[in-house]
PDB file of N, CA and C in Angstrom:
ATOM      1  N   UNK A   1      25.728 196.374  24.086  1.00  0.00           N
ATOM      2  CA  UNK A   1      25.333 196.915  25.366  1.00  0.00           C
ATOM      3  C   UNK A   1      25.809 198.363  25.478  1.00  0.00           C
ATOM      4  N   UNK A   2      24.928 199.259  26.244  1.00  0.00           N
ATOM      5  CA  UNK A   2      25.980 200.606  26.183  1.00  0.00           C
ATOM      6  C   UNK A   2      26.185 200.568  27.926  1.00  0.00           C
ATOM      7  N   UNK A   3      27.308 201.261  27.707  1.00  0.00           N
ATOM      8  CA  UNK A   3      27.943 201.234  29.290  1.00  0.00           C
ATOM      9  C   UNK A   3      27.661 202.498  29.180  1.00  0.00           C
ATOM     10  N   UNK A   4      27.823 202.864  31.040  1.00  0.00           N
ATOM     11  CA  UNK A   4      27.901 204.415  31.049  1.00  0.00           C
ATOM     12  C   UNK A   4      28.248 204.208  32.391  1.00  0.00           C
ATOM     13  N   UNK A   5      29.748 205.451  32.021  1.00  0.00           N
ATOM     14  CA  UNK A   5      30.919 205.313  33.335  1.00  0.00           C
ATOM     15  C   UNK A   5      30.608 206.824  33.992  1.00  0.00           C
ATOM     16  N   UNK A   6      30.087 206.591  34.901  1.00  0.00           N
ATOM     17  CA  UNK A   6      30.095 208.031  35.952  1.00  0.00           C
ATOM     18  C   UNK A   6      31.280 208.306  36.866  1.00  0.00           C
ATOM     19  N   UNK A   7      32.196 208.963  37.237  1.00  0.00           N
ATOM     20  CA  UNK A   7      32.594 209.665  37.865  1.00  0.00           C
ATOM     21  C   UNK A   7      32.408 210.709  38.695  1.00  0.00           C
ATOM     22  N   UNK A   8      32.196 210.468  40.232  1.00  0.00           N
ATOM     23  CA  UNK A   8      32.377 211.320  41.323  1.00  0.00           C
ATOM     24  C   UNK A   8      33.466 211.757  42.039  1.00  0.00           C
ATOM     25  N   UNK A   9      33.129 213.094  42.252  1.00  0.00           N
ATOM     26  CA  UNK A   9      34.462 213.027  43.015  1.00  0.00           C
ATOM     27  C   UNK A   9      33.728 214.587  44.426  1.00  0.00           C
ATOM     28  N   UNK A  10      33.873 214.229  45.877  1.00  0.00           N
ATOM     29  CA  UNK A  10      33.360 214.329  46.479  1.00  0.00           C
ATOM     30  C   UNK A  10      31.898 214.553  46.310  1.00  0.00           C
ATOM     31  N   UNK A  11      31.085 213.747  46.147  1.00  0.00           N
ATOM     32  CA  UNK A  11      29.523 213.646  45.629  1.00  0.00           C
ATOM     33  C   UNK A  11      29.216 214.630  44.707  1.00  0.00           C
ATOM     34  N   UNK A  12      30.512 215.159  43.971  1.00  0.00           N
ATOM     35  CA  UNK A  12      30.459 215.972  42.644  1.00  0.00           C
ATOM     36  C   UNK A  12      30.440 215.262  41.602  1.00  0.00           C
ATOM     37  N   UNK A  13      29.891 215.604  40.492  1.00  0.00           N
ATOM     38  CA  UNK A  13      30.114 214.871  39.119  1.00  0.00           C
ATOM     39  C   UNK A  13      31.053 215.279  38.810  1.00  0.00           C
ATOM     40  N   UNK A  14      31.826 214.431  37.785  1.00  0.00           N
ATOM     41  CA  UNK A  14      32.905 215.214  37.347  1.00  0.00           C
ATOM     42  C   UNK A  14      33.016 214.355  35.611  1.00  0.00           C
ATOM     43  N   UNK A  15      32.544 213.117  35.662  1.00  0.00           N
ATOM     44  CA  UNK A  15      32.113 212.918  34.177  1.00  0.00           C
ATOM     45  C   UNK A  15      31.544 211.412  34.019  1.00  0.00           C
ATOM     46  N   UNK A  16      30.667 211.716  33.159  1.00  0.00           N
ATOM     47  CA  UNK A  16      29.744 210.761  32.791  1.00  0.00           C
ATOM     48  C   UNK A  16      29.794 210.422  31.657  1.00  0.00           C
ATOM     49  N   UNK A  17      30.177 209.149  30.653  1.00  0.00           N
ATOM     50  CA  UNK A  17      30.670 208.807  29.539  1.00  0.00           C
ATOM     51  C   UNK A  17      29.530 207.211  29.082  1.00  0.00           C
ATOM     52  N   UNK A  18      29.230 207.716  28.008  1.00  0.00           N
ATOM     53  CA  UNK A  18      28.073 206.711  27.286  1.00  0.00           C
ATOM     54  C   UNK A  18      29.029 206.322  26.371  1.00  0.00           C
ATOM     55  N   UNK A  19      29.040 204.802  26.272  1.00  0.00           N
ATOM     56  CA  UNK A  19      29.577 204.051  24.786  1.00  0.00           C
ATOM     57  C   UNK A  19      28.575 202.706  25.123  1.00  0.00           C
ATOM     58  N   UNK A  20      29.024 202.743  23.532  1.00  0.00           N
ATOM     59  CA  UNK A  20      27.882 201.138  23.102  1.00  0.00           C
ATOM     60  C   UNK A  20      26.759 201.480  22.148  1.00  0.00           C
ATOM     61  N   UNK A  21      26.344 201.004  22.009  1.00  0.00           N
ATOM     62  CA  UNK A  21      24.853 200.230  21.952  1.00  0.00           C
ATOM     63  C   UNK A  21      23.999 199.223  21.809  1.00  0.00           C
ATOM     64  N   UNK A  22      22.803 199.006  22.315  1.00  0.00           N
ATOM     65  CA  UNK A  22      21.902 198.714  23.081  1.00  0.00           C
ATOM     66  C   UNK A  22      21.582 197.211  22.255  1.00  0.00           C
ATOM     67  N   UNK A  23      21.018 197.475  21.250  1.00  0.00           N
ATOM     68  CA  UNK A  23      21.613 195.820  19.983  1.00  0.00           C
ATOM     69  C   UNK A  23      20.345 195.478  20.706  1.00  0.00           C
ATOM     70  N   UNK A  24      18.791 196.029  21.345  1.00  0.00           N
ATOM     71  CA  UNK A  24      17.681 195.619  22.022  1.00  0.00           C
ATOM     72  C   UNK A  24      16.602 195.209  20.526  1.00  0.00           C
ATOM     73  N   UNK A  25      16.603 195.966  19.312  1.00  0.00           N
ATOM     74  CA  UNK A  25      16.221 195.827  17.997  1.00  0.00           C
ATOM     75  C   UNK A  25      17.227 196.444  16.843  1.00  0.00           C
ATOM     76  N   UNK A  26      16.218 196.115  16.052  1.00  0.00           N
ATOM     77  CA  UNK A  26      16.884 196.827  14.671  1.00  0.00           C
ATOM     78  C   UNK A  26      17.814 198.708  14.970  1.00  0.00           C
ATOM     79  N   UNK A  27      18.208 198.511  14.156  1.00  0.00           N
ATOM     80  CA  UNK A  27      18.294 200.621  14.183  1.00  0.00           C
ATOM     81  C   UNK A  27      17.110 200.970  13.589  1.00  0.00           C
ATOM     82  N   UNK A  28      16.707 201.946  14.367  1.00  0.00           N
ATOM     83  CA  UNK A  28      15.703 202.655  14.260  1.00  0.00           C
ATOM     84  C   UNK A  28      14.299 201.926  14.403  1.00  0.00           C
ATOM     85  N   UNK A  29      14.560 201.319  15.163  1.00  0.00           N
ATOM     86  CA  UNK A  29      13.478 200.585  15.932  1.00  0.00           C
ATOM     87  C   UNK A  29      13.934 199.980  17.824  1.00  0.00           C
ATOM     88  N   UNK A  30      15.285 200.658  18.162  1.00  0.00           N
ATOM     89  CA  UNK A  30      15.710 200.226  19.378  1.00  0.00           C
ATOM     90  C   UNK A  30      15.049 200.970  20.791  1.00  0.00           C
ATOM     91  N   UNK A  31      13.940 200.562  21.096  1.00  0.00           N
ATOM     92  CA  UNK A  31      13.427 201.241  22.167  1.00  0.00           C
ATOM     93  C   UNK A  31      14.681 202.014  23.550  1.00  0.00           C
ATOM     94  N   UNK A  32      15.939 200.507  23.822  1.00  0.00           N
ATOM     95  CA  UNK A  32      16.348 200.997  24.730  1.00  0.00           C
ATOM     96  C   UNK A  32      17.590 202.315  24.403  1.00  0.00           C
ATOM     97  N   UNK A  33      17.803 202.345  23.100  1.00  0.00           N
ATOM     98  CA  UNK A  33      18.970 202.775  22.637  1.00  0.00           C
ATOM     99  C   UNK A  33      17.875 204.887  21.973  1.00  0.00           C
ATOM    100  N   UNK A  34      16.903 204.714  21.950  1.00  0.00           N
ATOM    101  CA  UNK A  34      16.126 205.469  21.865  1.00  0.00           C
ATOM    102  C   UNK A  34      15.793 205.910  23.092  1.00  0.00           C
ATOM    103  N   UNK A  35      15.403 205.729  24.381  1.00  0.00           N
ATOM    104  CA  UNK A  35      15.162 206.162  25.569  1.00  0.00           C
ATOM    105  C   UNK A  35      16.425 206.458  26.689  1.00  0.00           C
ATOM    106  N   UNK A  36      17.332 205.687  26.133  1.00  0.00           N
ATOM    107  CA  UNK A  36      18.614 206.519  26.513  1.00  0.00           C
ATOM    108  C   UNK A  36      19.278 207.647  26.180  1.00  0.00           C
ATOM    109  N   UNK A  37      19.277 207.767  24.787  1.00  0.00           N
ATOM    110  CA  UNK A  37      19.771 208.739  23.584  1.00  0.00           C
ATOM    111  C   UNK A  37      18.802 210.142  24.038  1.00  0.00           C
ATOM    112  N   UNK A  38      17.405 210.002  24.331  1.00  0.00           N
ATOM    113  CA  UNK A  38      16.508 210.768  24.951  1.00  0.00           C
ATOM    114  C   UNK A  38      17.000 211.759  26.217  1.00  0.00           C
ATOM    115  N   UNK A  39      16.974 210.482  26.779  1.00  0.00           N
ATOM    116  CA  UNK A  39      17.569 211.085  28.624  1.00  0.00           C
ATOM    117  C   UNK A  39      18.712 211.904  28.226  1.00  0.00           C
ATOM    118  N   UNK A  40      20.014 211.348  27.424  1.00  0.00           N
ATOM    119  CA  UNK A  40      21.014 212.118  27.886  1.00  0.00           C
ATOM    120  C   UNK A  40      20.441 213.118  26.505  1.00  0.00           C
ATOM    121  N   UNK A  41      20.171 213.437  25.566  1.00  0.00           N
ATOM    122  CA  UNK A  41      20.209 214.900  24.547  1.00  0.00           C
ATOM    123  C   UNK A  41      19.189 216.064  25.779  1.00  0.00           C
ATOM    124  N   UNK A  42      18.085 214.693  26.747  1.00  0.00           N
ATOM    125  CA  UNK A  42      17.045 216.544  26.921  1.00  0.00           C
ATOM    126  C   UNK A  42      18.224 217.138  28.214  1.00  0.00           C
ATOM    127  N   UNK A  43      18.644 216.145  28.868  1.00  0.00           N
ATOM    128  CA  UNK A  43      19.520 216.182  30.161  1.00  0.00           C
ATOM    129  C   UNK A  43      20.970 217.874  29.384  1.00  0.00           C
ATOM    130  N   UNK A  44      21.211 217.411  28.548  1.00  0.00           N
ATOM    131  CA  UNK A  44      22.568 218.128  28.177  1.00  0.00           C
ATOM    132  C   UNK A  44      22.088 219.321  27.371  1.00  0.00           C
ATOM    133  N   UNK A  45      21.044 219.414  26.760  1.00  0.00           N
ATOM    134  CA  UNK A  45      20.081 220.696  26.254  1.00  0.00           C
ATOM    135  C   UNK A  45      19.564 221.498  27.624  1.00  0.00           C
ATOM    136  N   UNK A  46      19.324 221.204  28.795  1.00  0.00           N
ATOM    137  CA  UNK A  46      18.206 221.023  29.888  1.00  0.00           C
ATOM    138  C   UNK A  46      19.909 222.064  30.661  1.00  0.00           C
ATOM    139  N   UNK A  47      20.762 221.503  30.562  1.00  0.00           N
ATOM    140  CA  UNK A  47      21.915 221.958  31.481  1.00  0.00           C
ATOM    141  C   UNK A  47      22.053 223.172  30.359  1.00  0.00           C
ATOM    142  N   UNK A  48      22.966 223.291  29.044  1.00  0.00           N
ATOM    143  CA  UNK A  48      23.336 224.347  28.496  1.00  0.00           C
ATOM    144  C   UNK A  48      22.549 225.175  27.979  1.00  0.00           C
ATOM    145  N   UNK A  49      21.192 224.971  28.377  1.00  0.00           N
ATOM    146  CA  UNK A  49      19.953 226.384  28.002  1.00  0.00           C
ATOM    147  C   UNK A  49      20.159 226.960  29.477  1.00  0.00           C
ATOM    148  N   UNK A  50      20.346 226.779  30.351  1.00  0.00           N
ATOM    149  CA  UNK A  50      20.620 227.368  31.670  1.00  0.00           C
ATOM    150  C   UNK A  50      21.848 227.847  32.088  1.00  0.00           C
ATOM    151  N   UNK A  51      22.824 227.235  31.703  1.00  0.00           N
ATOM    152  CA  UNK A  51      24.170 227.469  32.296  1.00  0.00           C
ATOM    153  C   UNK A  51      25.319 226.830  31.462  1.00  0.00           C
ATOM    154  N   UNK A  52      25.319 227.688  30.056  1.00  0.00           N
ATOM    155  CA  UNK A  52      26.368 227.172  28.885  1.00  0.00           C
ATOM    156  C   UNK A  52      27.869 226.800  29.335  1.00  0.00           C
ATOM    157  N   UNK A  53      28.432 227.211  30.546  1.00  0.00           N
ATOM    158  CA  UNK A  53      29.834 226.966  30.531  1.00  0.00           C
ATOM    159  C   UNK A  53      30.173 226.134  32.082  1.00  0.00           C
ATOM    160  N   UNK A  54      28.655 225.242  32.505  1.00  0.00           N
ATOM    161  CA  UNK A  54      29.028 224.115  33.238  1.00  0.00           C
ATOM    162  C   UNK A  54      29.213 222.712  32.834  1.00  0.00           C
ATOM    163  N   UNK A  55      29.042 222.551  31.633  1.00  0.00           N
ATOM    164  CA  UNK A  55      29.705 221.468  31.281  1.00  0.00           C
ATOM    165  C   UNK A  55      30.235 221.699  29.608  1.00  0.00           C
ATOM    166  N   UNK A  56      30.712 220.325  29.432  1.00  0.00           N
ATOM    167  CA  UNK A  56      31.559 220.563  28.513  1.00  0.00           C
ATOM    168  C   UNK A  56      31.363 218.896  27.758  1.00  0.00           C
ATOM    169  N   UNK A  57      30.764 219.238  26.053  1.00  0.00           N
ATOM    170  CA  UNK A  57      30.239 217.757  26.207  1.00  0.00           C
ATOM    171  C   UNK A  57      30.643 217.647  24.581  1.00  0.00           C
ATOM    172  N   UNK A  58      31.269 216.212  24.567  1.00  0.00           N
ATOM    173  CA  UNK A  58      31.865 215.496  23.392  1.00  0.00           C
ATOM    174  C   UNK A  58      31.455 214.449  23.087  1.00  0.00           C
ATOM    175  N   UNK A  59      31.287 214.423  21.868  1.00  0.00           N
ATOM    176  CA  UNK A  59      30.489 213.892  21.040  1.00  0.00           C
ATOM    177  C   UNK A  59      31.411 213.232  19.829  1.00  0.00           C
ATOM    178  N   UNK A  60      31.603 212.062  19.619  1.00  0.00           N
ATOM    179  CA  UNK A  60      32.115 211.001  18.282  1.00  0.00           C
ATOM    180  C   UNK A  60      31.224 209.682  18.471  1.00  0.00           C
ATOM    181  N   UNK A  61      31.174 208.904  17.103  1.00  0.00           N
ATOM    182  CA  UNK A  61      30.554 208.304  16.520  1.00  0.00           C
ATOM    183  C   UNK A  61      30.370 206.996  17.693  1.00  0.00           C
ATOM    184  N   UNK A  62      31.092 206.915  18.483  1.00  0.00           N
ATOM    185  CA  UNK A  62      31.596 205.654  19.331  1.00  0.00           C
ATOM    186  C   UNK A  62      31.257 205.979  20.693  1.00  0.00           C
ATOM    187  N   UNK A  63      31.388 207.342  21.172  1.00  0.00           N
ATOM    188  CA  UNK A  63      31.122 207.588  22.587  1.00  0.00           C
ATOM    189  C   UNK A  63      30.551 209.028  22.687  1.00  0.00           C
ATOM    190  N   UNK A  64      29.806 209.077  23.988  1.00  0.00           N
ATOM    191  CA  UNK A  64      29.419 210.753  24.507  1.00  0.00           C
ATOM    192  C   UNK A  64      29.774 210.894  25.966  1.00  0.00           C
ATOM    193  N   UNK A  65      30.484 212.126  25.935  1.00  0.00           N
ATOM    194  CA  UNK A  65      31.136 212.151  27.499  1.00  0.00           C
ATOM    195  C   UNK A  65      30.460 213.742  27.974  1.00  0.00           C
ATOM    196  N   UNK A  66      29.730 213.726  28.838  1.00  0.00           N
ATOM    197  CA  UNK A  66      29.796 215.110  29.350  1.00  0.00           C
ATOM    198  C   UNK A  66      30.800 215.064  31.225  1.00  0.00           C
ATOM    199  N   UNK A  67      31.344 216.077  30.308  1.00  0.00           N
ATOM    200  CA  UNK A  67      32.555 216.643  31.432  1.00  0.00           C
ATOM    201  C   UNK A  67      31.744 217.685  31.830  1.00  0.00           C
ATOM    202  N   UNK A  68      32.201 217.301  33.535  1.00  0.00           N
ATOM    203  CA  UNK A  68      31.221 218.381  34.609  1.00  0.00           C
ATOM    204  C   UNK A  68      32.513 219.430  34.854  1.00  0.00           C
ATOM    205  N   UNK A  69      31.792 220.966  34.617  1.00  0.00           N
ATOM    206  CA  UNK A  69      33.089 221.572  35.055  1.00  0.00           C
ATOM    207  C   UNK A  69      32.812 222.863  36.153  1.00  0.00           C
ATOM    208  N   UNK A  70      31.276 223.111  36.244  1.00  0.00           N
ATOM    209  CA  UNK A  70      31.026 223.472  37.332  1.00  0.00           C
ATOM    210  C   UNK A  70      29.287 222.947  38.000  1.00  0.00           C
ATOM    211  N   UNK A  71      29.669 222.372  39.171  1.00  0.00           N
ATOM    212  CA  UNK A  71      28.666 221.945  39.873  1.00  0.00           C
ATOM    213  C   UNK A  71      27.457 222.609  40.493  1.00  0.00           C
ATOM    214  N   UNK A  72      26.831 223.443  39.650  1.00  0.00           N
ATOM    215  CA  UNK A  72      25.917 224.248  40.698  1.00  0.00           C
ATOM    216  C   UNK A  72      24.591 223.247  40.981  1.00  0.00           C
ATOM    217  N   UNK A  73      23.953 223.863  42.004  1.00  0.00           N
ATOM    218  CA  UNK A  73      22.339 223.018  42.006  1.00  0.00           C
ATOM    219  C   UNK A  73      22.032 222.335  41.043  1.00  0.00           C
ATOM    220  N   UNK A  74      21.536 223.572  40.198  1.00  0.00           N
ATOM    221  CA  UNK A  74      20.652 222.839  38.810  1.00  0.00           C
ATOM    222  C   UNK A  74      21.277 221.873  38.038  1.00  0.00           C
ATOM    223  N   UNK A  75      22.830 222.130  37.397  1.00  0.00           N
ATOM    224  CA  UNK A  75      23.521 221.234  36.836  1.00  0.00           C
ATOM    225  C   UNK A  75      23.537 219.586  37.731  1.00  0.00           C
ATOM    226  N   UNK A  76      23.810 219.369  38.750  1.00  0.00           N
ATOM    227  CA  UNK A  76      23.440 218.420  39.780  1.00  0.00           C
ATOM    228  C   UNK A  76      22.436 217.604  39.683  1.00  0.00           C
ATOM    229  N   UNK A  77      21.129 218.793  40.479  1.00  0.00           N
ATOM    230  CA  UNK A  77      19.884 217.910  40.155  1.00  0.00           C
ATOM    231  C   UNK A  77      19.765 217.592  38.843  1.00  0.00           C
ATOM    232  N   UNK A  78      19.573 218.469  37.363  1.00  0.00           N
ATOM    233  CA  UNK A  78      19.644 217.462  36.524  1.00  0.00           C
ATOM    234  C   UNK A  78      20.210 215.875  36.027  1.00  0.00           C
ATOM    235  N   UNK A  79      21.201 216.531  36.255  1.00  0.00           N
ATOM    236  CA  UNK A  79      22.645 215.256  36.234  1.00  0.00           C
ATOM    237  C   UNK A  79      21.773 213.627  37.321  1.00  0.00           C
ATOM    238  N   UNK A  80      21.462 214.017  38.440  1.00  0.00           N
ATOM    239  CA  UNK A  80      21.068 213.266  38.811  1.00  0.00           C
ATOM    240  C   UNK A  80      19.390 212.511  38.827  1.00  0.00           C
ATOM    241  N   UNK A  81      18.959 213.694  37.961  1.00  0.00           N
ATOM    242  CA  UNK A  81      17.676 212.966  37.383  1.00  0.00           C
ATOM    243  C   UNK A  81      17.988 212.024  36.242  1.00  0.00           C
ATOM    244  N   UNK A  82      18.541 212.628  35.839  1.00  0.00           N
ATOM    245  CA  UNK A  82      19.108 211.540  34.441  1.00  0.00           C
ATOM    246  C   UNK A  82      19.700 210.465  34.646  1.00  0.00           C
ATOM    247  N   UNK A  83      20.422 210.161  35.744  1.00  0.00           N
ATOM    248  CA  UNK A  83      21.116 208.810  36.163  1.00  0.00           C
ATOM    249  C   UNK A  83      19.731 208.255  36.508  1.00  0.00           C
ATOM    250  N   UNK A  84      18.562 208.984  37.501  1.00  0.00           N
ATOM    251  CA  UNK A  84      17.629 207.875  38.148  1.00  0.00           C
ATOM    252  C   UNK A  84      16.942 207.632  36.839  1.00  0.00           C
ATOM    253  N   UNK A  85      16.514 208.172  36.181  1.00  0.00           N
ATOM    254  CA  UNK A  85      15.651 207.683  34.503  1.00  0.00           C
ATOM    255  C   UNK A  85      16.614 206.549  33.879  1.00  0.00           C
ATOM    256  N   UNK A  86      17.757 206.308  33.999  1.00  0.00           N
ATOM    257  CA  UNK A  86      18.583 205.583  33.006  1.00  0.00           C
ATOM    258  C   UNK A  86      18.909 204.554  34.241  1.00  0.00           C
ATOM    259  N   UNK A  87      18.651 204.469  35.238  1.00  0.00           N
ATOM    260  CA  UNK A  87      18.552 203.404  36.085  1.00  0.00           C
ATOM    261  C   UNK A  87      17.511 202.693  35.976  1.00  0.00           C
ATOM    262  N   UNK A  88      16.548 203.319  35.912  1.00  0.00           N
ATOM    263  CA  UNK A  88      15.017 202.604  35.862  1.00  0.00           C
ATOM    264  C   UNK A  88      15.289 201.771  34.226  1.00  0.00           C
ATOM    265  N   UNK A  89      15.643 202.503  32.885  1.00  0.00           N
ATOM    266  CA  UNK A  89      16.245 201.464  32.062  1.00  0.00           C
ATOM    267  C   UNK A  89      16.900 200.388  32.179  1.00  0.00           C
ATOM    268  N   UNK A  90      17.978 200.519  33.150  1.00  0.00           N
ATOM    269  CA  UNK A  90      18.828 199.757  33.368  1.00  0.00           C
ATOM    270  C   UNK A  90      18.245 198.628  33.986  1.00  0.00           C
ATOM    271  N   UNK A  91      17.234 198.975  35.396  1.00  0.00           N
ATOM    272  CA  UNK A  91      16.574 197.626  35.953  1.00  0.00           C
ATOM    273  C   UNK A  91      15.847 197.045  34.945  1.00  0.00           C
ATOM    274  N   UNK A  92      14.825 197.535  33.549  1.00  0.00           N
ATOM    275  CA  UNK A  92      13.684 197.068  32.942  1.00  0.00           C
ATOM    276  C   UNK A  92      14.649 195.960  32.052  1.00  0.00           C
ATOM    277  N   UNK A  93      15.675 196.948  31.451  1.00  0.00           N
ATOM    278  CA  UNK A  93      16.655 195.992  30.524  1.00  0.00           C
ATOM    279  C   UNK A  93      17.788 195.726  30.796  1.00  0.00           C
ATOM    280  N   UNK A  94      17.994 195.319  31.974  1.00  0.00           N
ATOM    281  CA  UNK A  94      19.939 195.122  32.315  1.00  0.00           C
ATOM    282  C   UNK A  94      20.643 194.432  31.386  1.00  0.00           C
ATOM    283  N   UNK A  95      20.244 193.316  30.329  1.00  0.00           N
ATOM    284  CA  UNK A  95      20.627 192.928  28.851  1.00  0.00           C
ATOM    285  C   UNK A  95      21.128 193.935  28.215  1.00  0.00           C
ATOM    286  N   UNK A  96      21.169 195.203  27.659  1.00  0.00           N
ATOM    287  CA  UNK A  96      21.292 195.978  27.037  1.00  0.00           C
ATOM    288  C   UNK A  96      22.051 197.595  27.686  1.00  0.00           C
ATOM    289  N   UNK A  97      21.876 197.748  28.715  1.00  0.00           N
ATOM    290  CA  UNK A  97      22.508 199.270  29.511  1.00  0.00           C
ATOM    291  C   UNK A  97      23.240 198.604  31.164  1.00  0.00           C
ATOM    292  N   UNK A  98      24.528 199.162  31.496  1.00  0.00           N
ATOM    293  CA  UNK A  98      24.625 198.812  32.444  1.00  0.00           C
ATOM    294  C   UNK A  98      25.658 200.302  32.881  1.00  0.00           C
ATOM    295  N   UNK A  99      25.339 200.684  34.080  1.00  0.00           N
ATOM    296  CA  UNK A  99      25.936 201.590  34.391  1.00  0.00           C
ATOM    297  C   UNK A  99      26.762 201.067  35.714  1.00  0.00           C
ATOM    298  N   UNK A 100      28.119 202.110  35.686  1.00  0.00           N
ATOM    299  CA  UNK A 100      29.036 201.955  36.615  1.00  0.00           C
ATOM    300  C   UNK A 100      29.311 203.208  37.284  1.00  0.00           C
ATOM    301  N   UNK A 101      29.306 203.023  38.525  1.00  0.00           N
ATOM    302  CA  UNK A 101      29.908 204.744  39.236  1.00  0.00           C
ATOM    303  C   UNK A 101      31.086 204.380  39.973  1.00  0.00           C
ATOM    304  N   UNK A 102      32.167 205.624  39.899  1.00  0.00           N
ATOM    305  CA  UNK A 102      33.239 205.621  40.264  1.00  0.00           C
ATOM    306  C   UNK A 102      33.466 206.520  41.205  1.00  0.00           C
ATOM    307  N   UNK A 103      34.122 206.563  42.343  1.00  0.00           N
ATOM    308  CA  UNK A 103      34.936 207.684  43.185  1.00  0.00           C
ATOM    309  C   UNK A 103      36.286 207.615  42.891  1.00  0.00           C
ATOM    310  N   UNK A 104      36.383 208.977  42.326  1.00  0.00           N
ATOM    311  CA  UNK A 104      37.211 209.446  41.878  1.00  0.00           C
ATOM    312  C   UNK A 104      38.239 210.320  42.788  1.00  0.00           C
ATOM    313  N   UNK A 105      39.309 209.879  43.236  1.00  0.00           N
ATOM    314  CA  UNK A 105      40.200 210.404  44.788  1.00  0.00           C
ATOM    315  C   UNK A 105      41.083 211.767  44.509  1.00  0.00           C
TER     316      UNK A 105
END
């Protein structure tokens, strides 16, 4: 399953962390693990072609975390298009993706 832990902190992002996977088919045949992997690469290309030093994003074999480090509009609305696309995954396949949001104090 891949989880993905969001963090808010006053209706700010402050980090969003993908681990897992999806185990929906084979590798390289996993629709849900492919349409996730999608959302978050155009989402994090989509933010640092616009505004290279609002986030900050790590990458190992096991997890992907993008750390929010400044909140403007665009970084936002993206950020939050990408949660509603990976929600709509989440309702089609809740077997396989489940996301959690946090307020962060």
């Amino acid at each position: 399953m891949i989880r993905i832990n969001v963090i808010i902190n006053n209706n700010n992002y402050k980090k969003i962390s993908f681990k897992g996977h999806a185990l929906y088919d084979d590798y390289g045949k996993d629709i849900v693990c492919a349409a996730v992997s999608a959302t978050y690469l155009c989402t994090v290309n989509a933010i640092l072609s616009i505004s290279s030093d609002s986030i900050n994003v790590i990458q190992s074999d096991d997890i992907n975390i993008i750390e929010v480090i400044y909140n403007d509009n665009i970084t936002k609305k993206l950020l939050d298009n990408m949660l509603k696309c990976l929600k709509s995954i989440e309702k089609n396949y809740p077997k396989y993706i489940k996301i959690n949001s946090k307020e962060e104090e």
